[in-house]
N, C-alpha and C. Protein backbone atom coordinates (compact mmCIF):
# COMPACT_ATOMS: atom_id res chain seq x y z
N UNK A 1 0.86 -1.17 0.00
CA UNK A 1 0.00 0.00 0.00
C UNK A 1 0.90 1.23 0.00
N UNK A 2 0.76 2.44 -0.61
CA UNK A 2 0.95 3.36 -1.28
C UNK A 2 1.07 3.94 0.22
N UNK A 3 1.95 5.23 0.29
CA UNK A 3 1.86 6.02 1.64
C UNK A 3 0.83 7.06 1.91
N UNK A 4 0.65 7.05 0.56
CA UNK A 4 -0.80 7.95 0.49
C UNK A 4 -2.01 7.64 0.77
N UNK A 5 -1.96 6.53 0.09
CA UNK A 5 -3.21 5.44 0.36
C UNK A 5 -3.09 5.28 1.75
N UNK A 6 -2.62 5.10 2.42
CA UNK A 6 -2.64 4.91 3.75
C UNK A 6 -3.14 5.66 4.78
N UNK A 7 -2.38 7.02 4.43
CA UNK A 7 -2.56 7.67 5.29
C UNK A 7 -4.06 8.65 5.12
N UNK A 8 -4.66 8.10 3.52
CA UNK A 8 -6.16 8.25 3.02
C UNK A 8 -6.96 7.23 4.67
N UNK A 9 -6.27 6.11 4.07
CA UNK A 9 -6.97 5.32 5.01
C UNK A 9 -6.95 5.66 6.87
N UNK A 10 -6.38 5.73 7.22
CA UNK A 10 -5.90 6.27 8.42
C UNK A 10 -6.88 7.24 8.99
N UNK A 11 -6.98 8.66 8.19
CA UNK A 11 -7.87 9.35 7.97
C UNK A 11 -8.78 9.14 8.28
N UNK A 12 -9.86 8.23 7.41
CA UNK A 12 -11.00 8.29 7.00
C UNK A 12 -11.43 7.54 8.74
N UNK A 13 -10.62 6.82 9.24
CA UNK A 13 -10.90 5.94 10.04
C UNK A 13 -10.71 6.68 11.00
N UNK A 14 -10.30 7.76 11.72
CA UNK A 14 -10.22 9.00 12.61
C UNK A 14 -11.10 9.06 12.20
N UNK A 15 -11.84 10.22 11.36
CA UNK A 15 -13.12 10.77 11.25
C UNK A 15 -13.73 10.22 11.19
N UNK A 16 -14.34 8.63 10.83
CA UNK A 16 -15.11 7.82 10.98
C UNK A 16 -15.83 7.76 13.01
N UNK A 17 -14.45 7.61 12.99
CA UNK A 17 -14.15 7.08 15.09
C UNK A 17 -14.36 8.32 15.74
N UNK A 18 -14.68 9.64 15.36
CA UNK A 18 -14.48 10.14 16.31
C UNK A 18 -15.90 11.33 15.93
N UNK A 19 -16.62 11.54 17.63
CA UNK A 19 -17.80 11.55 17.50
C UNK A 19 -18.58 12.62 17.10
N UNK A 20 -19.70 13.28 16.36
CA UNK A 20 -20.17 14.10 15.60
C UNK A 20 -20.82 14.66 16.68
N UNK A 21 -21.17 15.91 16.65
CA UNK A 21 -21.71 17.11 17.14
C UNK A 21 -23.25 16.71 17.43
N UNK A 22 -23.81 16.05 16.09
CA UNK A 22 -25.18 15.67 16.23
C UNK A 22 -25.06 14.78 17.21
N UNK A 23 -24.10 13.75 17.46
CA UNK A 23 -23.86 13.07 18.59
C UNK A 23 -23.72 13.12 19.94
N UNK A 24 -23.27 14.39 19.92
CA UNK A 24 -23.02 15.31 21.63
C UNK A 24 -23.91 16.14 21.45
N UNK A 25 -24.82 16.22 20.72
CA UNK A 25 -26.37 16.62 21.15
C UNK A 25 -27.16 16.37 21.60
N UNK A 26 -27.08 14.77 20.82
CA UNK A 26 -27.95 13.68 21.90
C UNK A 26 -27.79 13.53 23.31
N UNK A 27 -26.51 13.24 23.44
CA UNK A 27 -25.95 13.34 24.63
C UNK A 27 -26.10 13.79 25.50
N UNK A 28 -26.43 15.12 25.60
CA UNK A 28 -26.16 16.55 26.29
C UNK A 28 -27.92 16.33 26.84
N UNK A 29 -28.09 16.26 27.95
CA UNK A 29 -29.62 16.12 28.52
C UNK A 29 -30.64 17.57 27.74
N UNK A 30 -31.60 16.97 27.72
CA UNK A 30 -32.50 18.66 27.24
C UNK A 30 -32.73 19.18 28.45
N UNK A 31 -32.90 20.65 27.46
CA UNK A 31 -33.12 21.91 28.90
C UNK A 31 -34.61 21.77 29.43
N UNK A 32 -34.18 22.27 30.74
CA UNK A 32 -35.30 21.98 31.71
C UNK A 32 -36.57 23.40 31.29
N UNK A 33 -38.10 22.96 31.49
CA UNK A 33 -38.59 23.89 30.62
C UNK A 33 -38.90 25.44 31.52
N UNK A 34 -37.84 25.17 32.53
CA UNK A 34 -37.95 26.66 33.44
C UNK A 34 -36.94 27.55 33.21
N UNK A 35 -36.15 26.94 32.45
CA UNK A 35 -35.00 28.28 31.99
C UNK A 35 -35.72 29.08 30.91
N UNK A 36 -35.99 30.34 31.07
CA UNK A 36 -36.51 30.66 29.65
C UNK A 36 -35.90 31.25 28.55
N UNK A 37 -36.28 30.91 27.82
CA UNK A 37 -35.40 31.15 26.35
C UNK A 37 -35.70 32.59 25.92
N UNK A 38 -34.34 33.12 26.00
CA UNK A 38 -34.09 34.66 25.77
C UNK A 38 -34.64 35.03 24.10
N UNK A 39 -35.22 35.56 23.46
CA UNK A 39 -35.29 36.59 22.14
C UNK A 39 -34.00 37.38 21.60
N UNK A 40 -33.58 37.07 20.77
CA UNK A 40 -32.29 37.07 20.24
C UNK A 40 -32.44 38.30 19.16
N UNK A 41 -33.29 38.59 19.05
CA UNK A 41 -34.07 39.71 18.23
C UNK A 41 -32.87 41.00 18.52
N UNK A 42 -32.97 41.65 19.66
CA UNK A 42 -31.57 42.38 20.14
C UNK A 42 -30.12 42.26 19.41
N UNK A 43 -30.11 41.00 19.03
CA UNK A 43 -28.65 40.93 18.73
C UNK A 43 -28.18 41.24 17.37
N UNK A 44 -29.62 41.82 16.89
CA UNK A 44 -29.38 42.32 15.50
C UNK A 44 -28.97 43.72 15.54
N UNK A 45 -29.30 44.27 16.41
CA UNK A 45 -28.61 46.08 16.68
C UNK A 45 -27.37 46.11 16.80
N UNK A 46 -26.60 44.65 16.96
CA UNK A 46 -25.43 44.41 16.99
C UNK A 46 -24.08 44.54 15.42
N UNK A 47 -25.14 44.11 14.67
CA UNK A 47 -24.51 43.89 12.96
C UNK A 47 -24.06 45.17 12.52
N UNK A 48 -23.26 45.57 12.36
CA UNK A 48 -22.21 46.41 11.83
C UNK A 48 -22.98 46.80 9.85
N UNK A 49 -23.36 47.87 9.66
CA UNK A 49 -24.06 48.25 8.48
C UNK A 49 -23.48 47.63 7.36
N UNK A 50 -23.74 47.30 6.27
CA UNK A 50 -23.40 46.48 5.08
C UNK A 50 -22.73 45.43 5.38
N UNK A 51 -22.85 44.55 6.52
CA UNK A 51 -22.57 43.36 6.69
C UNK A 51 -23.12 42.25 6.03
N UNK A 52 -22.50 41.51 5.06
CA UNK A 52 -23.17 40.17 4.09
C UNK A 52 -23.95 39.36 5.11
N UNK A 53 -25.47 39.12 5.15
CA UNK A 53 -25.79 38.05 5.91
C UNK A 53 -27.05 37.54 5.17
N UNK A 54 -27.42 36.31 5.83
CA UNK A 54 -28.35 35.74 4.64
C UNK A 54 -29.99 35.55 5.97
N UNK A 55 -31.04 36.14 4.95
CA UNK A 55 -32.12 36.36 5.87
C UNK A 55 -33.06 35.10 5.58
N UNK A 56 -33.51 34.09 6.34
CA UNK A 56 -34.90 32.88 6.61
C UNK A 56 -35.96 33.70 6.27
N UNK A 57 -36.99 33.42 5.70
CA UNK A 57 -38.34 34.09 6.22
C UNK A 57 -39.33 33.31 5.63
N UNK A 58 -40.38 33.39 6.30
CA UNK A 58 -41.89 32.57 5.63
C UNK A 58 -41.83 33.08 4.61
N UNK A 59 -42.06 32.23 3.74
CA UNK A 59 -42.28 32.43 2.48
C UNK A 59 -41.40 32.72 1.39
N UNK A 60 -40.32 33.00 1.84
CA UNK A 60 -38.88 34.31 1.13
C UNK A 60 -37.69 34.02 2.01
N UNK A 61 -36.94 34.58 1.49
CA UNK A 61 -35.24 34.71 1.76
C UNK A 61 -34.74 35.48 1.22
N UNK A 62 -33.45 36.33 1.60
CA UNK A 62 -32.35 36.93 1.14
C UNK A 62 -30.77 36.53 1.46
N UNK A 63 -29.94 36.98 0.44
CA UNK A 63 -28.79 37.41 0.75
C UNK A 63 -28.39 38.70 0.92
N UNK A 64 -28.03 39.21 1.37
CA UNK A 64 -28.16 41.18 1.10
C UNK A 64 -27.23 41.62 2.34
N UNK A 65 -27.33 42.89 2.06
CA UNK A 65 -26.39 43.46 2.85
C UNK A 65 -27.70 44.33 4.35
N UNK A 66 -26.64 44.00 5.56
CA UNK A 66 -27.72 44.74 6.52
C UNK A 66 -27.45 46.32 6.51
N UNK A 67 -29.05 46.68 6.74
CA UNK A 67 -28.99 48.15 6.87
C UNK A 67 -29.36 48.63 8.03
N UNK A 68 -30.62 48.44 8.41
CA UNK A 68 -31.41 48.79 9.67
C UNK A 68 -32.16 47.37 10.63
N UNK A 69 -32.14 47.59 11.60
CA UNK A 69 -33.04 46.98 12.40
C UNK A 69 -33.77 47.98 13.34
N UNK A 70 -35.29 47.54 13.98
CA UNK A 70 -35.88 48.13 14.75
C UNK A 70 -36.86 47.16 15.42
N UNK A 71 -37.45 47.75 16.42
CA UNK A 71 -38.36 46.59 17.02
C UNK A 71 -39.10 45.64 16.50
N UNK A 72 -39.91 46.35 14.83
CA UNK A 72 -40.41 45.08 14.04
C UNK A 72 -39.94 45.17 12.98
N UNK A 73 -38.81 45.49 11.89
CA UNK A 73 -38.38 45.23 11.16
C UNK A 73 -36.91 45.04 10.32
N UNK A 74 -36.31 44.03 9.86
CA UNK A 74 -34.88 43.86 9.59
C UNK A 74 -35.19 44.54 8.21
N UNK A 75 -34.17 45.49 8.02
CA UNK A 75 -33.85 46.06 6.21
C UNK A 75 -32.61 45.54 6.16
N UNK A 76 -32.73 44.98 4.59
CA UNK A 76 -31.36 44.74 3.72
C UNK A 76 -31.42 44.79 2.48
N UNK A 77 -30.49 44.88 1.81
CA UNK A 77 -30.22 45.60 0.68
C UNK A 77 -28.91 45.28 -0.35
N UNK A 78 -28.75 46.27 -1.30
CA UNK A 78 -27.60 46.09 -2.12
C UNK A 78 -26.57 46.96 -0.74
N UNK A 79 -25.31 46.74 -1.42
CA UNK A 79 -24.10 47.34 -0.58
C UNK A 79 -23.93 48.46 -0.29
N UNK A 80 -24.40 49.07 -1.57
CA UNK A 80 -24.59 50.88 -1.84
C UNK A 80 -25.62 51.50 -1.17
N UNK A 81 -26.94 50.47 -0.69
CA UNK A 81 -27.67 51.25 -0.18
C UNK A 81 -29.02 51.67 -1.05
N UNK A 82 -28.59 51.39 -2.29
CA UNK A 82 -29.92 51.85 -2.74
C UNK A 82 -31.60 51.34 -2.48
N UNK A 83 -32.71 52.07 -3.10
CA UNK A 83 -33.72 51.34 -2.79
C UNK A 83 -33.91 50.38 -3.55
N UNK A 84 -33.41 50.21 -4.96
CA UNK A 84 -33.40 49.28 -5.75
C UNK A 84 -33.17 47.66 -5.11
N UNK A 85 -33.97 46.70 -4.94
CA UNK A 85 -32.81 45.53 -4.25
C UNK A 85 -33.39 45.46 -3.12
N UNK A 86 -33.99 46.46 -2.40
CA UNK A 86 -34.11 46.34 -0.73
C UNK A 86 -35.37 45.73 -0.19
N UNK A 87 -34.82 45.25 1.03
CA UNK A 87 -35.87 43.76 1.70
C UNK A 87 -36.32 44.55 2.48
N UNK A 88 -37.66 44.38 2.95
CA UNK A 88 -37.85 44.64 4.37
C UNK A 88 -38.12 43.55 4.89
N UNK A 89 -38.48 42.86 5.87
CA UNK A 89 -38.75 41.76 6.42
C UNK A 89 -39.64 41.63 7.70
N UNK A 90 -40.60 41.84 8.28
CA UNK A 90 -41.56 41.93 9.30
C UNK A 90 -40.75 40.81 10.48
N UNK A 91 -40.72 41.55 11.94
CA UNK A 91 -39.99 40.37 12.44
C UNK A 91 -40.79 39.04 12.70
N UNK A 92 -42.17 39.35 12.95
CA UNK A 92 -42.80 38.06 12.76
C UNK A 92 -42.42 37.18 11.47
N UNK A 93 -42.11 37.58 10.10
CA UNK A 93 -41.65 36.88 9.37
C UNK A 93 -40.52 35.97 8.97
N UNK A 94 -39.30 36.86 9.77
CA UNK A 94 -37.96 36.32 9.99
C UNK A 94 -38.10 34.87 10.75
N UNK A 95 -37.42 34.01 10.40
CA UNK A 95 -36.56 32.66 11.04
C UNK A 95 -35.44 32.58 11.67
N UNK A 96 -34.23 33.03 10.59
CA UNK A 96 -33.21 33.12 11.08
C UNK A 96 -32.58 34.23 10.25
N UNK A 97 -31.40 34.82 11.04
CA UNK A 97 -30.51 35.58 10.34
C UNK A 97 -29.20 35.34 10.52
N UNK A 98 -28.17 34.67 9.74
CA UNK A 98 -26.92 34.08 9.56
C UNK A 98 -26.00 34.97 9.29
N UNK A 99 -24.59 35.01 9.33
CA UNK A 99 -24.05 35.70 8.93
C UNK A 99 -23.60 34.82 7.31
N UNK A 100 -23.14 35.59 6.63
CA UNK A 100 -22.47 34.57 5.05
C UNK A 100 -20.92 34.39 5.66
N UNK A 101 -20.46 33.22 5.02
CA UNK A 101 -19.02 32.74 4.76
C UNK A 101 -18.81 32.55 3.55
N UNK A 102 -19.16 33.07 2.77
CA UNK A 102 -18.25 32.36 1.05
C UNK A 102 -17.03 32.06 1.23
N UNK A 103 -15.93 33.21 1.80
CA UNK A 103 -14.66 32.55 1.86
C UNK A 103 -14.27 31.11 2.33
N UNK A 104 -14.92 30.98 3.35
CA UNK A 104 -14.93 29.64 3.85
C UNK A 104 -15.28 28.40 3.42
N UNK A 105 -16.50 28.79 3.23
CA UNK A 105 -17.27 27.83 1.57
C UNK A 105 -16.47 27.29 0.78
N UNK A 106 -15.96 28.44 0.06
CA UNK A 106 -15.09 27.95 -1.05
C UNK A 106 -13.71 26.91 -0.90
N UNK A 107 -13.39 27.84 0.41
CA UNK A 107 -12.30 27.14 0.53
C UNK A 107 -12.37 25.92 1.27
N UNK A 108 -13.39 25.49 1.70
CA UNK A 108 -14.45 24.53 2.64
C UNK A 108 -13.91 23.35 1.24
N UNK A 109 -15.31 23.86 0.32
CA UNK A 109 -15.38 22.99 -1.33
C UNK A 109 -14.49 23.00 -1.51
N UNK A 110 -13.22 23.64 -1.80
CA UNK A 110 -12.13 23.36 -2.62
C UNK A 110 -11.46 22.04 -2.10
N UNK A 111 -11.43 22.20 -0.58
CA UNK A 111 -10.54 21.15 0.41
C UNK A 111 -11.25 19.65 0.05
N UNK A 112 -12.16 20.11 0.21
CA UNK A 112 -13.30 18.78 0.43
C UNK A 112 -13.46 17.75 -1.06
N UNK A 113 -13.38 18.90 -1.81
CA UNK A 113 -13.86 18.36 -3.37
C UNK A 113 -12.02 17.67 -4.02
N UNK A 114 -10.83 18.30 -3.16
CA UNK A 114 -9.44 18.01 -3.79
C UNK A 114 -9.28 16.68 -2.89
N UNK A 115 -10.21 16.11 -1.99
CA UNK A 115 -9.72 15.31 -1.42
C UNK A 115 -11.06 14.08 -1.66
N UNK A 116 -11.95 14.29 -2.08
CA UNK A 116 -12.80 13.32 -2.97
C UNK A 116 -12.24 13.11 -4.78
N UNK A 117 -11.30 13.84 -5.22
CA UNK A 117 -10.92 13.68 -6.35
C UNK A 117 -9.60 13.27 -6.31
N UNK A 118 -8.97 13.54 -5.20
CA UNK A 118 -7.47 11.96 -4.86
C UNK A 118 -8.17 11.27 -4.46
N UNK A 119 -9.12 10.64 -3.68
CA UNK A 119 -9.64 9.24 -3.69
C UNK A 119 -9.52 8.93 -4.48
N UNK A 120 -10.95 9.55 -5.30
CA UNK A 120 -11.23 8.48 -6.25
C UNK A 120 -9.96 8.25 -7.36
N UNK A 121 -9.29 9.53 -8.12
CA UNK A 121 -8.33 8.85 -8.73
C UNK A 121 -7.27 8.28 -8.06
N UNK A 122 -6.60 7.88 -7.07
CA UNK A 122 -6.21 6.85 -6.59
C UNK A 122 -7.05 5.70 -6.41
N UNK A 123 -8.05 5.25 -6.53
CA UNK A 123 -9.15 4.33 -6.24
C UNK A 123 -9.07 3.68 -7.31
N UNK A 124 -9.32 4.53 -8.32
CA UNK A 124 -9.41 4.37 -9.77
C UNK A 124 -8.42 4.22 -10.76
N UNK A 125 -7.69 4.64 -10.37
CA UNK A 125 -6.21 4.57 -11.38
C UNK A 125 -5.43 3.91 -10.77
N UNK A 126 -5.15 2.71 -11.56
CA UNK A 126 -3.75 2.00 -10.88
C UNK A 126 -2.41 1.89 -12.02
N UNK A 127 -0.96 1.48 -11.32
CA UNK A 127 -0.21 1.61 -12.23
C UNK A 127 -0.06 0.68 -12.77
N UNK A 128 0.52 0.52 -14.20
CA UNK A 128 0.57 -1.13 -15.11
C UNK A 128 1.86 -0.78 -15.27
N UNK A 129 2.86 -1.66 -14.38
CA UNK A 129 3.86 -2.56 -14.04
C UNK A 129 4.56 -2.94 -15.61
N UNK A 130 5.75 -2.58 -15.74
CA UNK A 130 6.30 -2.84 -17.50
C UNK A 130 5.69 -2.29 -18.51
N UNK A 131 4.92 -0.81 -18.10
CA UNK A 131 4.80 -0.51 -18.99
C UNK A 131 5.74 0.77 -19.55
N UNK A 132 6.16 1.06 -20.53
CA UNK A 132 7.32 2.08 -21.25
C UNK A 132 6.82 3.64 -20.58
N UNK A 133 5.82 4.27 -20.83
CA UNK A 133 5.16 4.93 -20.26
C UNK A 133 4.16 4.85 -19.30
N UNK A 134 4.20 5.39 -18.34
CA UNK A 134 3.03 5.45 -17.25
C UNK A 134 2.58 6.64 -17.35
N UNK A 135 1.29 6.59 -17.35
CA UNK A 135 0.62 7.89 -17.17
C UNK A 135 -0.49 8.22 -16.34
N UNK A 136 0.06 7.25 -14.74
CA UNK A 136 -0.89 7.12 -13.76
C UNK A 136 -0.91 8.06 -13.03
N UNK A 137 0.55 8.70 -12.70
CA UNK A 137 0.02 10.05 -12.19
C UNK A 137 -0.36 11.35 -12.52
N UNK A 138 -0.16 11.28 -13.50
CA UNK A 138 -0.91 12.31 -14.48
C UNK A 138 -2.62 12.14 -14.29
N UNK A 139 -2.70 11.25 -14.29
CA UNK A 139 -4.22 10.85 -14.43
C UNK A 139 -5.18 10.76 -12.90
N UNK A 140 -4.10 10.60 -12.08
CA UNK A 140 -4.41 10.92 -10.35
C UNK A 140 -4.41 12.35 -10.59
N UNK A 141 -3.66 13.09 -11.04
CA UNK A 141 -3.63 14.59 -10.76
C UNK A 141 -4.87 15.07 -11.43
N UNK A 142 -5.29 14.87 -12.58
CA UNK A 142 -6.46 15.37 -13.42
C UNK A 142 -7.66 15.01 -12.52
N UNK A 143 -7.42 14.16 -12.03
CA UNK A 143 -8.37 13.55 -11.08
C UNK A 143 -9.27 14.62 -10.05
N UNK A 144 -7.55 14.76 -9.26
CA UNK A 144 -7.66 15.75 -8.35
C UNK A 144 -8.12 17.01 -8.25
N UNK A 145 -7.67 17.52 -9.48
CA UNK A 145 -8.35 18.71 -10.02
C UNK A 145 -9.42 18.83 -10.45
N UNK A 146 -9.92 17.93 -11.18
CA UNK A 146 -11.38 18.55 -11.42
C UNK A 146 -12.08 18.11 -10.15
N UNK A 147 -12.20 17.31 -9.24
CA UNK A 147 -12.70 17.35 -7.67
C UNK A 147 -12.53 18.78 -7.18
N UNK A 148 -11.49 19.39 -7.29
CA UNK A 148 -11.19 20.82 -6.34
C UNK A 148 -11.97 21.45 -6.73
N UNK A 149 -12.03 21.30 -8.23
CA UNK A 149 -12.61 22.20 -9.22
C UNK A 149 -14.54 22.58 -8.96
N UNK A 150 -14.73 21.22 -9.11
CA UNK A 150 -16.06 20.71 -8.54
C UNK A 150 -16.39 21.48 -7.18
N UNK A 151 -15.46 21.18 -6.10
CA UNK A 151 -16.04 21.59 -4.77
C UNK A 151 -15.89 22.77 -4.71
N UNK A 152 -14.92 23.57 -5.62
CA UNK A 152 -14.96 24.96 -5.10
C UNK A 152 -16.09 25.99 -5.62
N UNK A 153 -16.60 25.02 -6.65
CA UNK A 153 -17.43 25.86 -7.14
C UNK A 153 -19.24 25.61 -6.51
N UNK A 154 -19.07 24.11 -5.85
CA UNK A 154 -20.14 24.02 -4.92
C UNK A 154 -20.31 24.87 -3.94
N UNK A 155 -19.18 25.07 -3.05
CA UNK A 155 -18.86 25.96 -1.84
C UNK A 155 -19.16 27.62 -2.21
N UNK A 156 -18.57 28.10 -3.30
CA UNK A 156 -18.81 29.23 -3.56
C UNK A 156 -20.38 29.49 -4.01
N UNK A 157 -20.89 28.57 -4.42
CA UNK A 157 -22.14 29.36 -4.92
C UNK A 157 -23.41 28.58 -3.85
N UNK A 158 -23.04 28.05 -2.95
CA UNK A 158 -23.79 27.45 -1.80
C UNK A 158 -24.04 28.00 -0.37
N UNK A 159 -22.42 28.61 -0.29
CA UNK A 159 -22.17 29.19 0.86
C UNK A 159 -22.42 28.16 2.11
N UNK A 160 -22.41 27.10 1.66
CA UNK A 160 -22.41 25.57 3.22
C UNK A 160 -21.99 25.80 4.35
N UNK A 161 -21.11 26.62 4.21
CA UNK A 161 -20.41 27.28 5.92
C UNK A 161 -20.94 28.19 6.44
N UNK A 162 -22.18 28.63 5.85
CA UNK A 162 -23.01 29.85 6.68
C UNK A 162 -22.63 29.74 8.09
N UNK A 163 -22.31 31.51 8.44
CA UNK A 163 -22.26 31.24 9.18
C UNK A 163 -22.69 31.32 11.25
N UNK A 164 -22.44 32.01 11.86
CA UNK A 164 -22.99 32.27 13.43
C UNK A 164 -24.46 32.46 13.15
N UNK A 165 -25.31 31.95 13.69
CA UNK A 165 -26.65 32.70 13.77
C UNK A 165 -27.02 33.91 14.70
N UNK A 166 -26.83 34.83 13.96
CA UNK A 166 -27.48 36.08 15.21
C UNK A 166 -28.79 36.05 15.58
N UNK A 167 -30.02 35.70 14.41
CA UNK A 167 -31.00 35.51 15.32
C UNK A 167 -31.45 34.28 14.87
N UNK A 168 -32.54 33.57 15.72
CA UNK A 168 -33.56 32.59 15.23
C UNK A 168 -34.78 32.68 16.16
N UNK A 169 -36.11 32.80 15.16
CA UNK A 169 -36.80 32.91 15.80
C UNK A 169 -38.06 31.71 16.90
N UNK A 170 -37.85 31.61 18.15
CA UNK A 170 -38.76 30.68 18.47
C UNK A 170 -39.90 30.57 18.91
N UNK A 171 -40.22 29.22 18.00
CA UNK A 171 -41.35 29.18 17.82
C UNK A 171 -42.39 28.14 19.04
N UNK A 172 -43.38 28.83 19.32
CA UNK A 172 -44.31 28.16 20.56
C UNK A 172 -44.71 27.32 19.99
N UNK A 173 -45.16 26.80 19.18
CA UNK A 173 -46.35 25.80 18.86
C UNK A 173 -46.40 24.51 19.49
């Protein structure tokens, strides 16, 4: 076995073994129903003006830039500010409000997608032994690249790493 291959394998078997978040959720006893759950609504007076964040809402969503908050309503917008573009959002309507990561995303996808495209072309490509030319690693590398290629462009136009939630709204029902 290949040192790469190995240490593929090695890998996979760490992150396999070692335990997920959704896992230490379970874990973690639920809250008792006398603590009461604070309104997070406040923490939007917090967002710094033309900050990229991405808005939940019944019915609708945005990406946009923040402008205003007030007791019942989040505005966002283009970067510049104009009215062209601009959300209002009723806070009864809001869900959540995230901040964006594209950088992260991308570089999230890029990592993720360069390391599903050495799998598989190591998975997939093997070398033939006596032959005059090899052109197995060439063909691992093409591999690799269009995987990066792939994930970075998932990550960038997905934004998967969204990110902190400043607000979410909860719901009684």
């Amino acid at each position: 076995m290949h040192s790469i291959e190995l240490a593929l394998l090695v890998g996979a078997i760490v992150v396999s073994a070692s335990p997920s978040p959704a896992q230490n959720a379970m874990a973690s006893p639920a809250p008792s129903p006398s603590h009461a759950i604070a309104d997070t609504w406040n923490n939007l007076s917090a967002v710094a003006p033309h900050t990229h964040i991405h808005v939940a809402a019944d019915g609708s969503g945005a990406t946009c830039y923040f402008i205003a908050v007030d007791d019942q309503n989040l505005t966002c917008g283009h970067k510049n500010g104009s009215d062209k573009g601009r959300h209002v959002f009723a806070r009864a309507q809001v869900k959540s409000v995230k901040l964006t990561r594209y950088g992260t995303s991308t570089l999230g996808g890029a990592a993720i997608g360069t390391g599903a495209g050495a799998a598989i072309g190591f998975a997939a490509i093997r070398p033939h032994p006596g032959e005059f030319l090899d052109f197995t690693g060439i063909g691992r590398a093409i591999s690799t690249v269009i995987g990066g290629l792939g994930g970075t462009a998932v990550g960038a136009s997905t934004d998967m790493f969204r990110g902190p939630t400043v607000y979410r709204r909860i719901d009684t029902k």
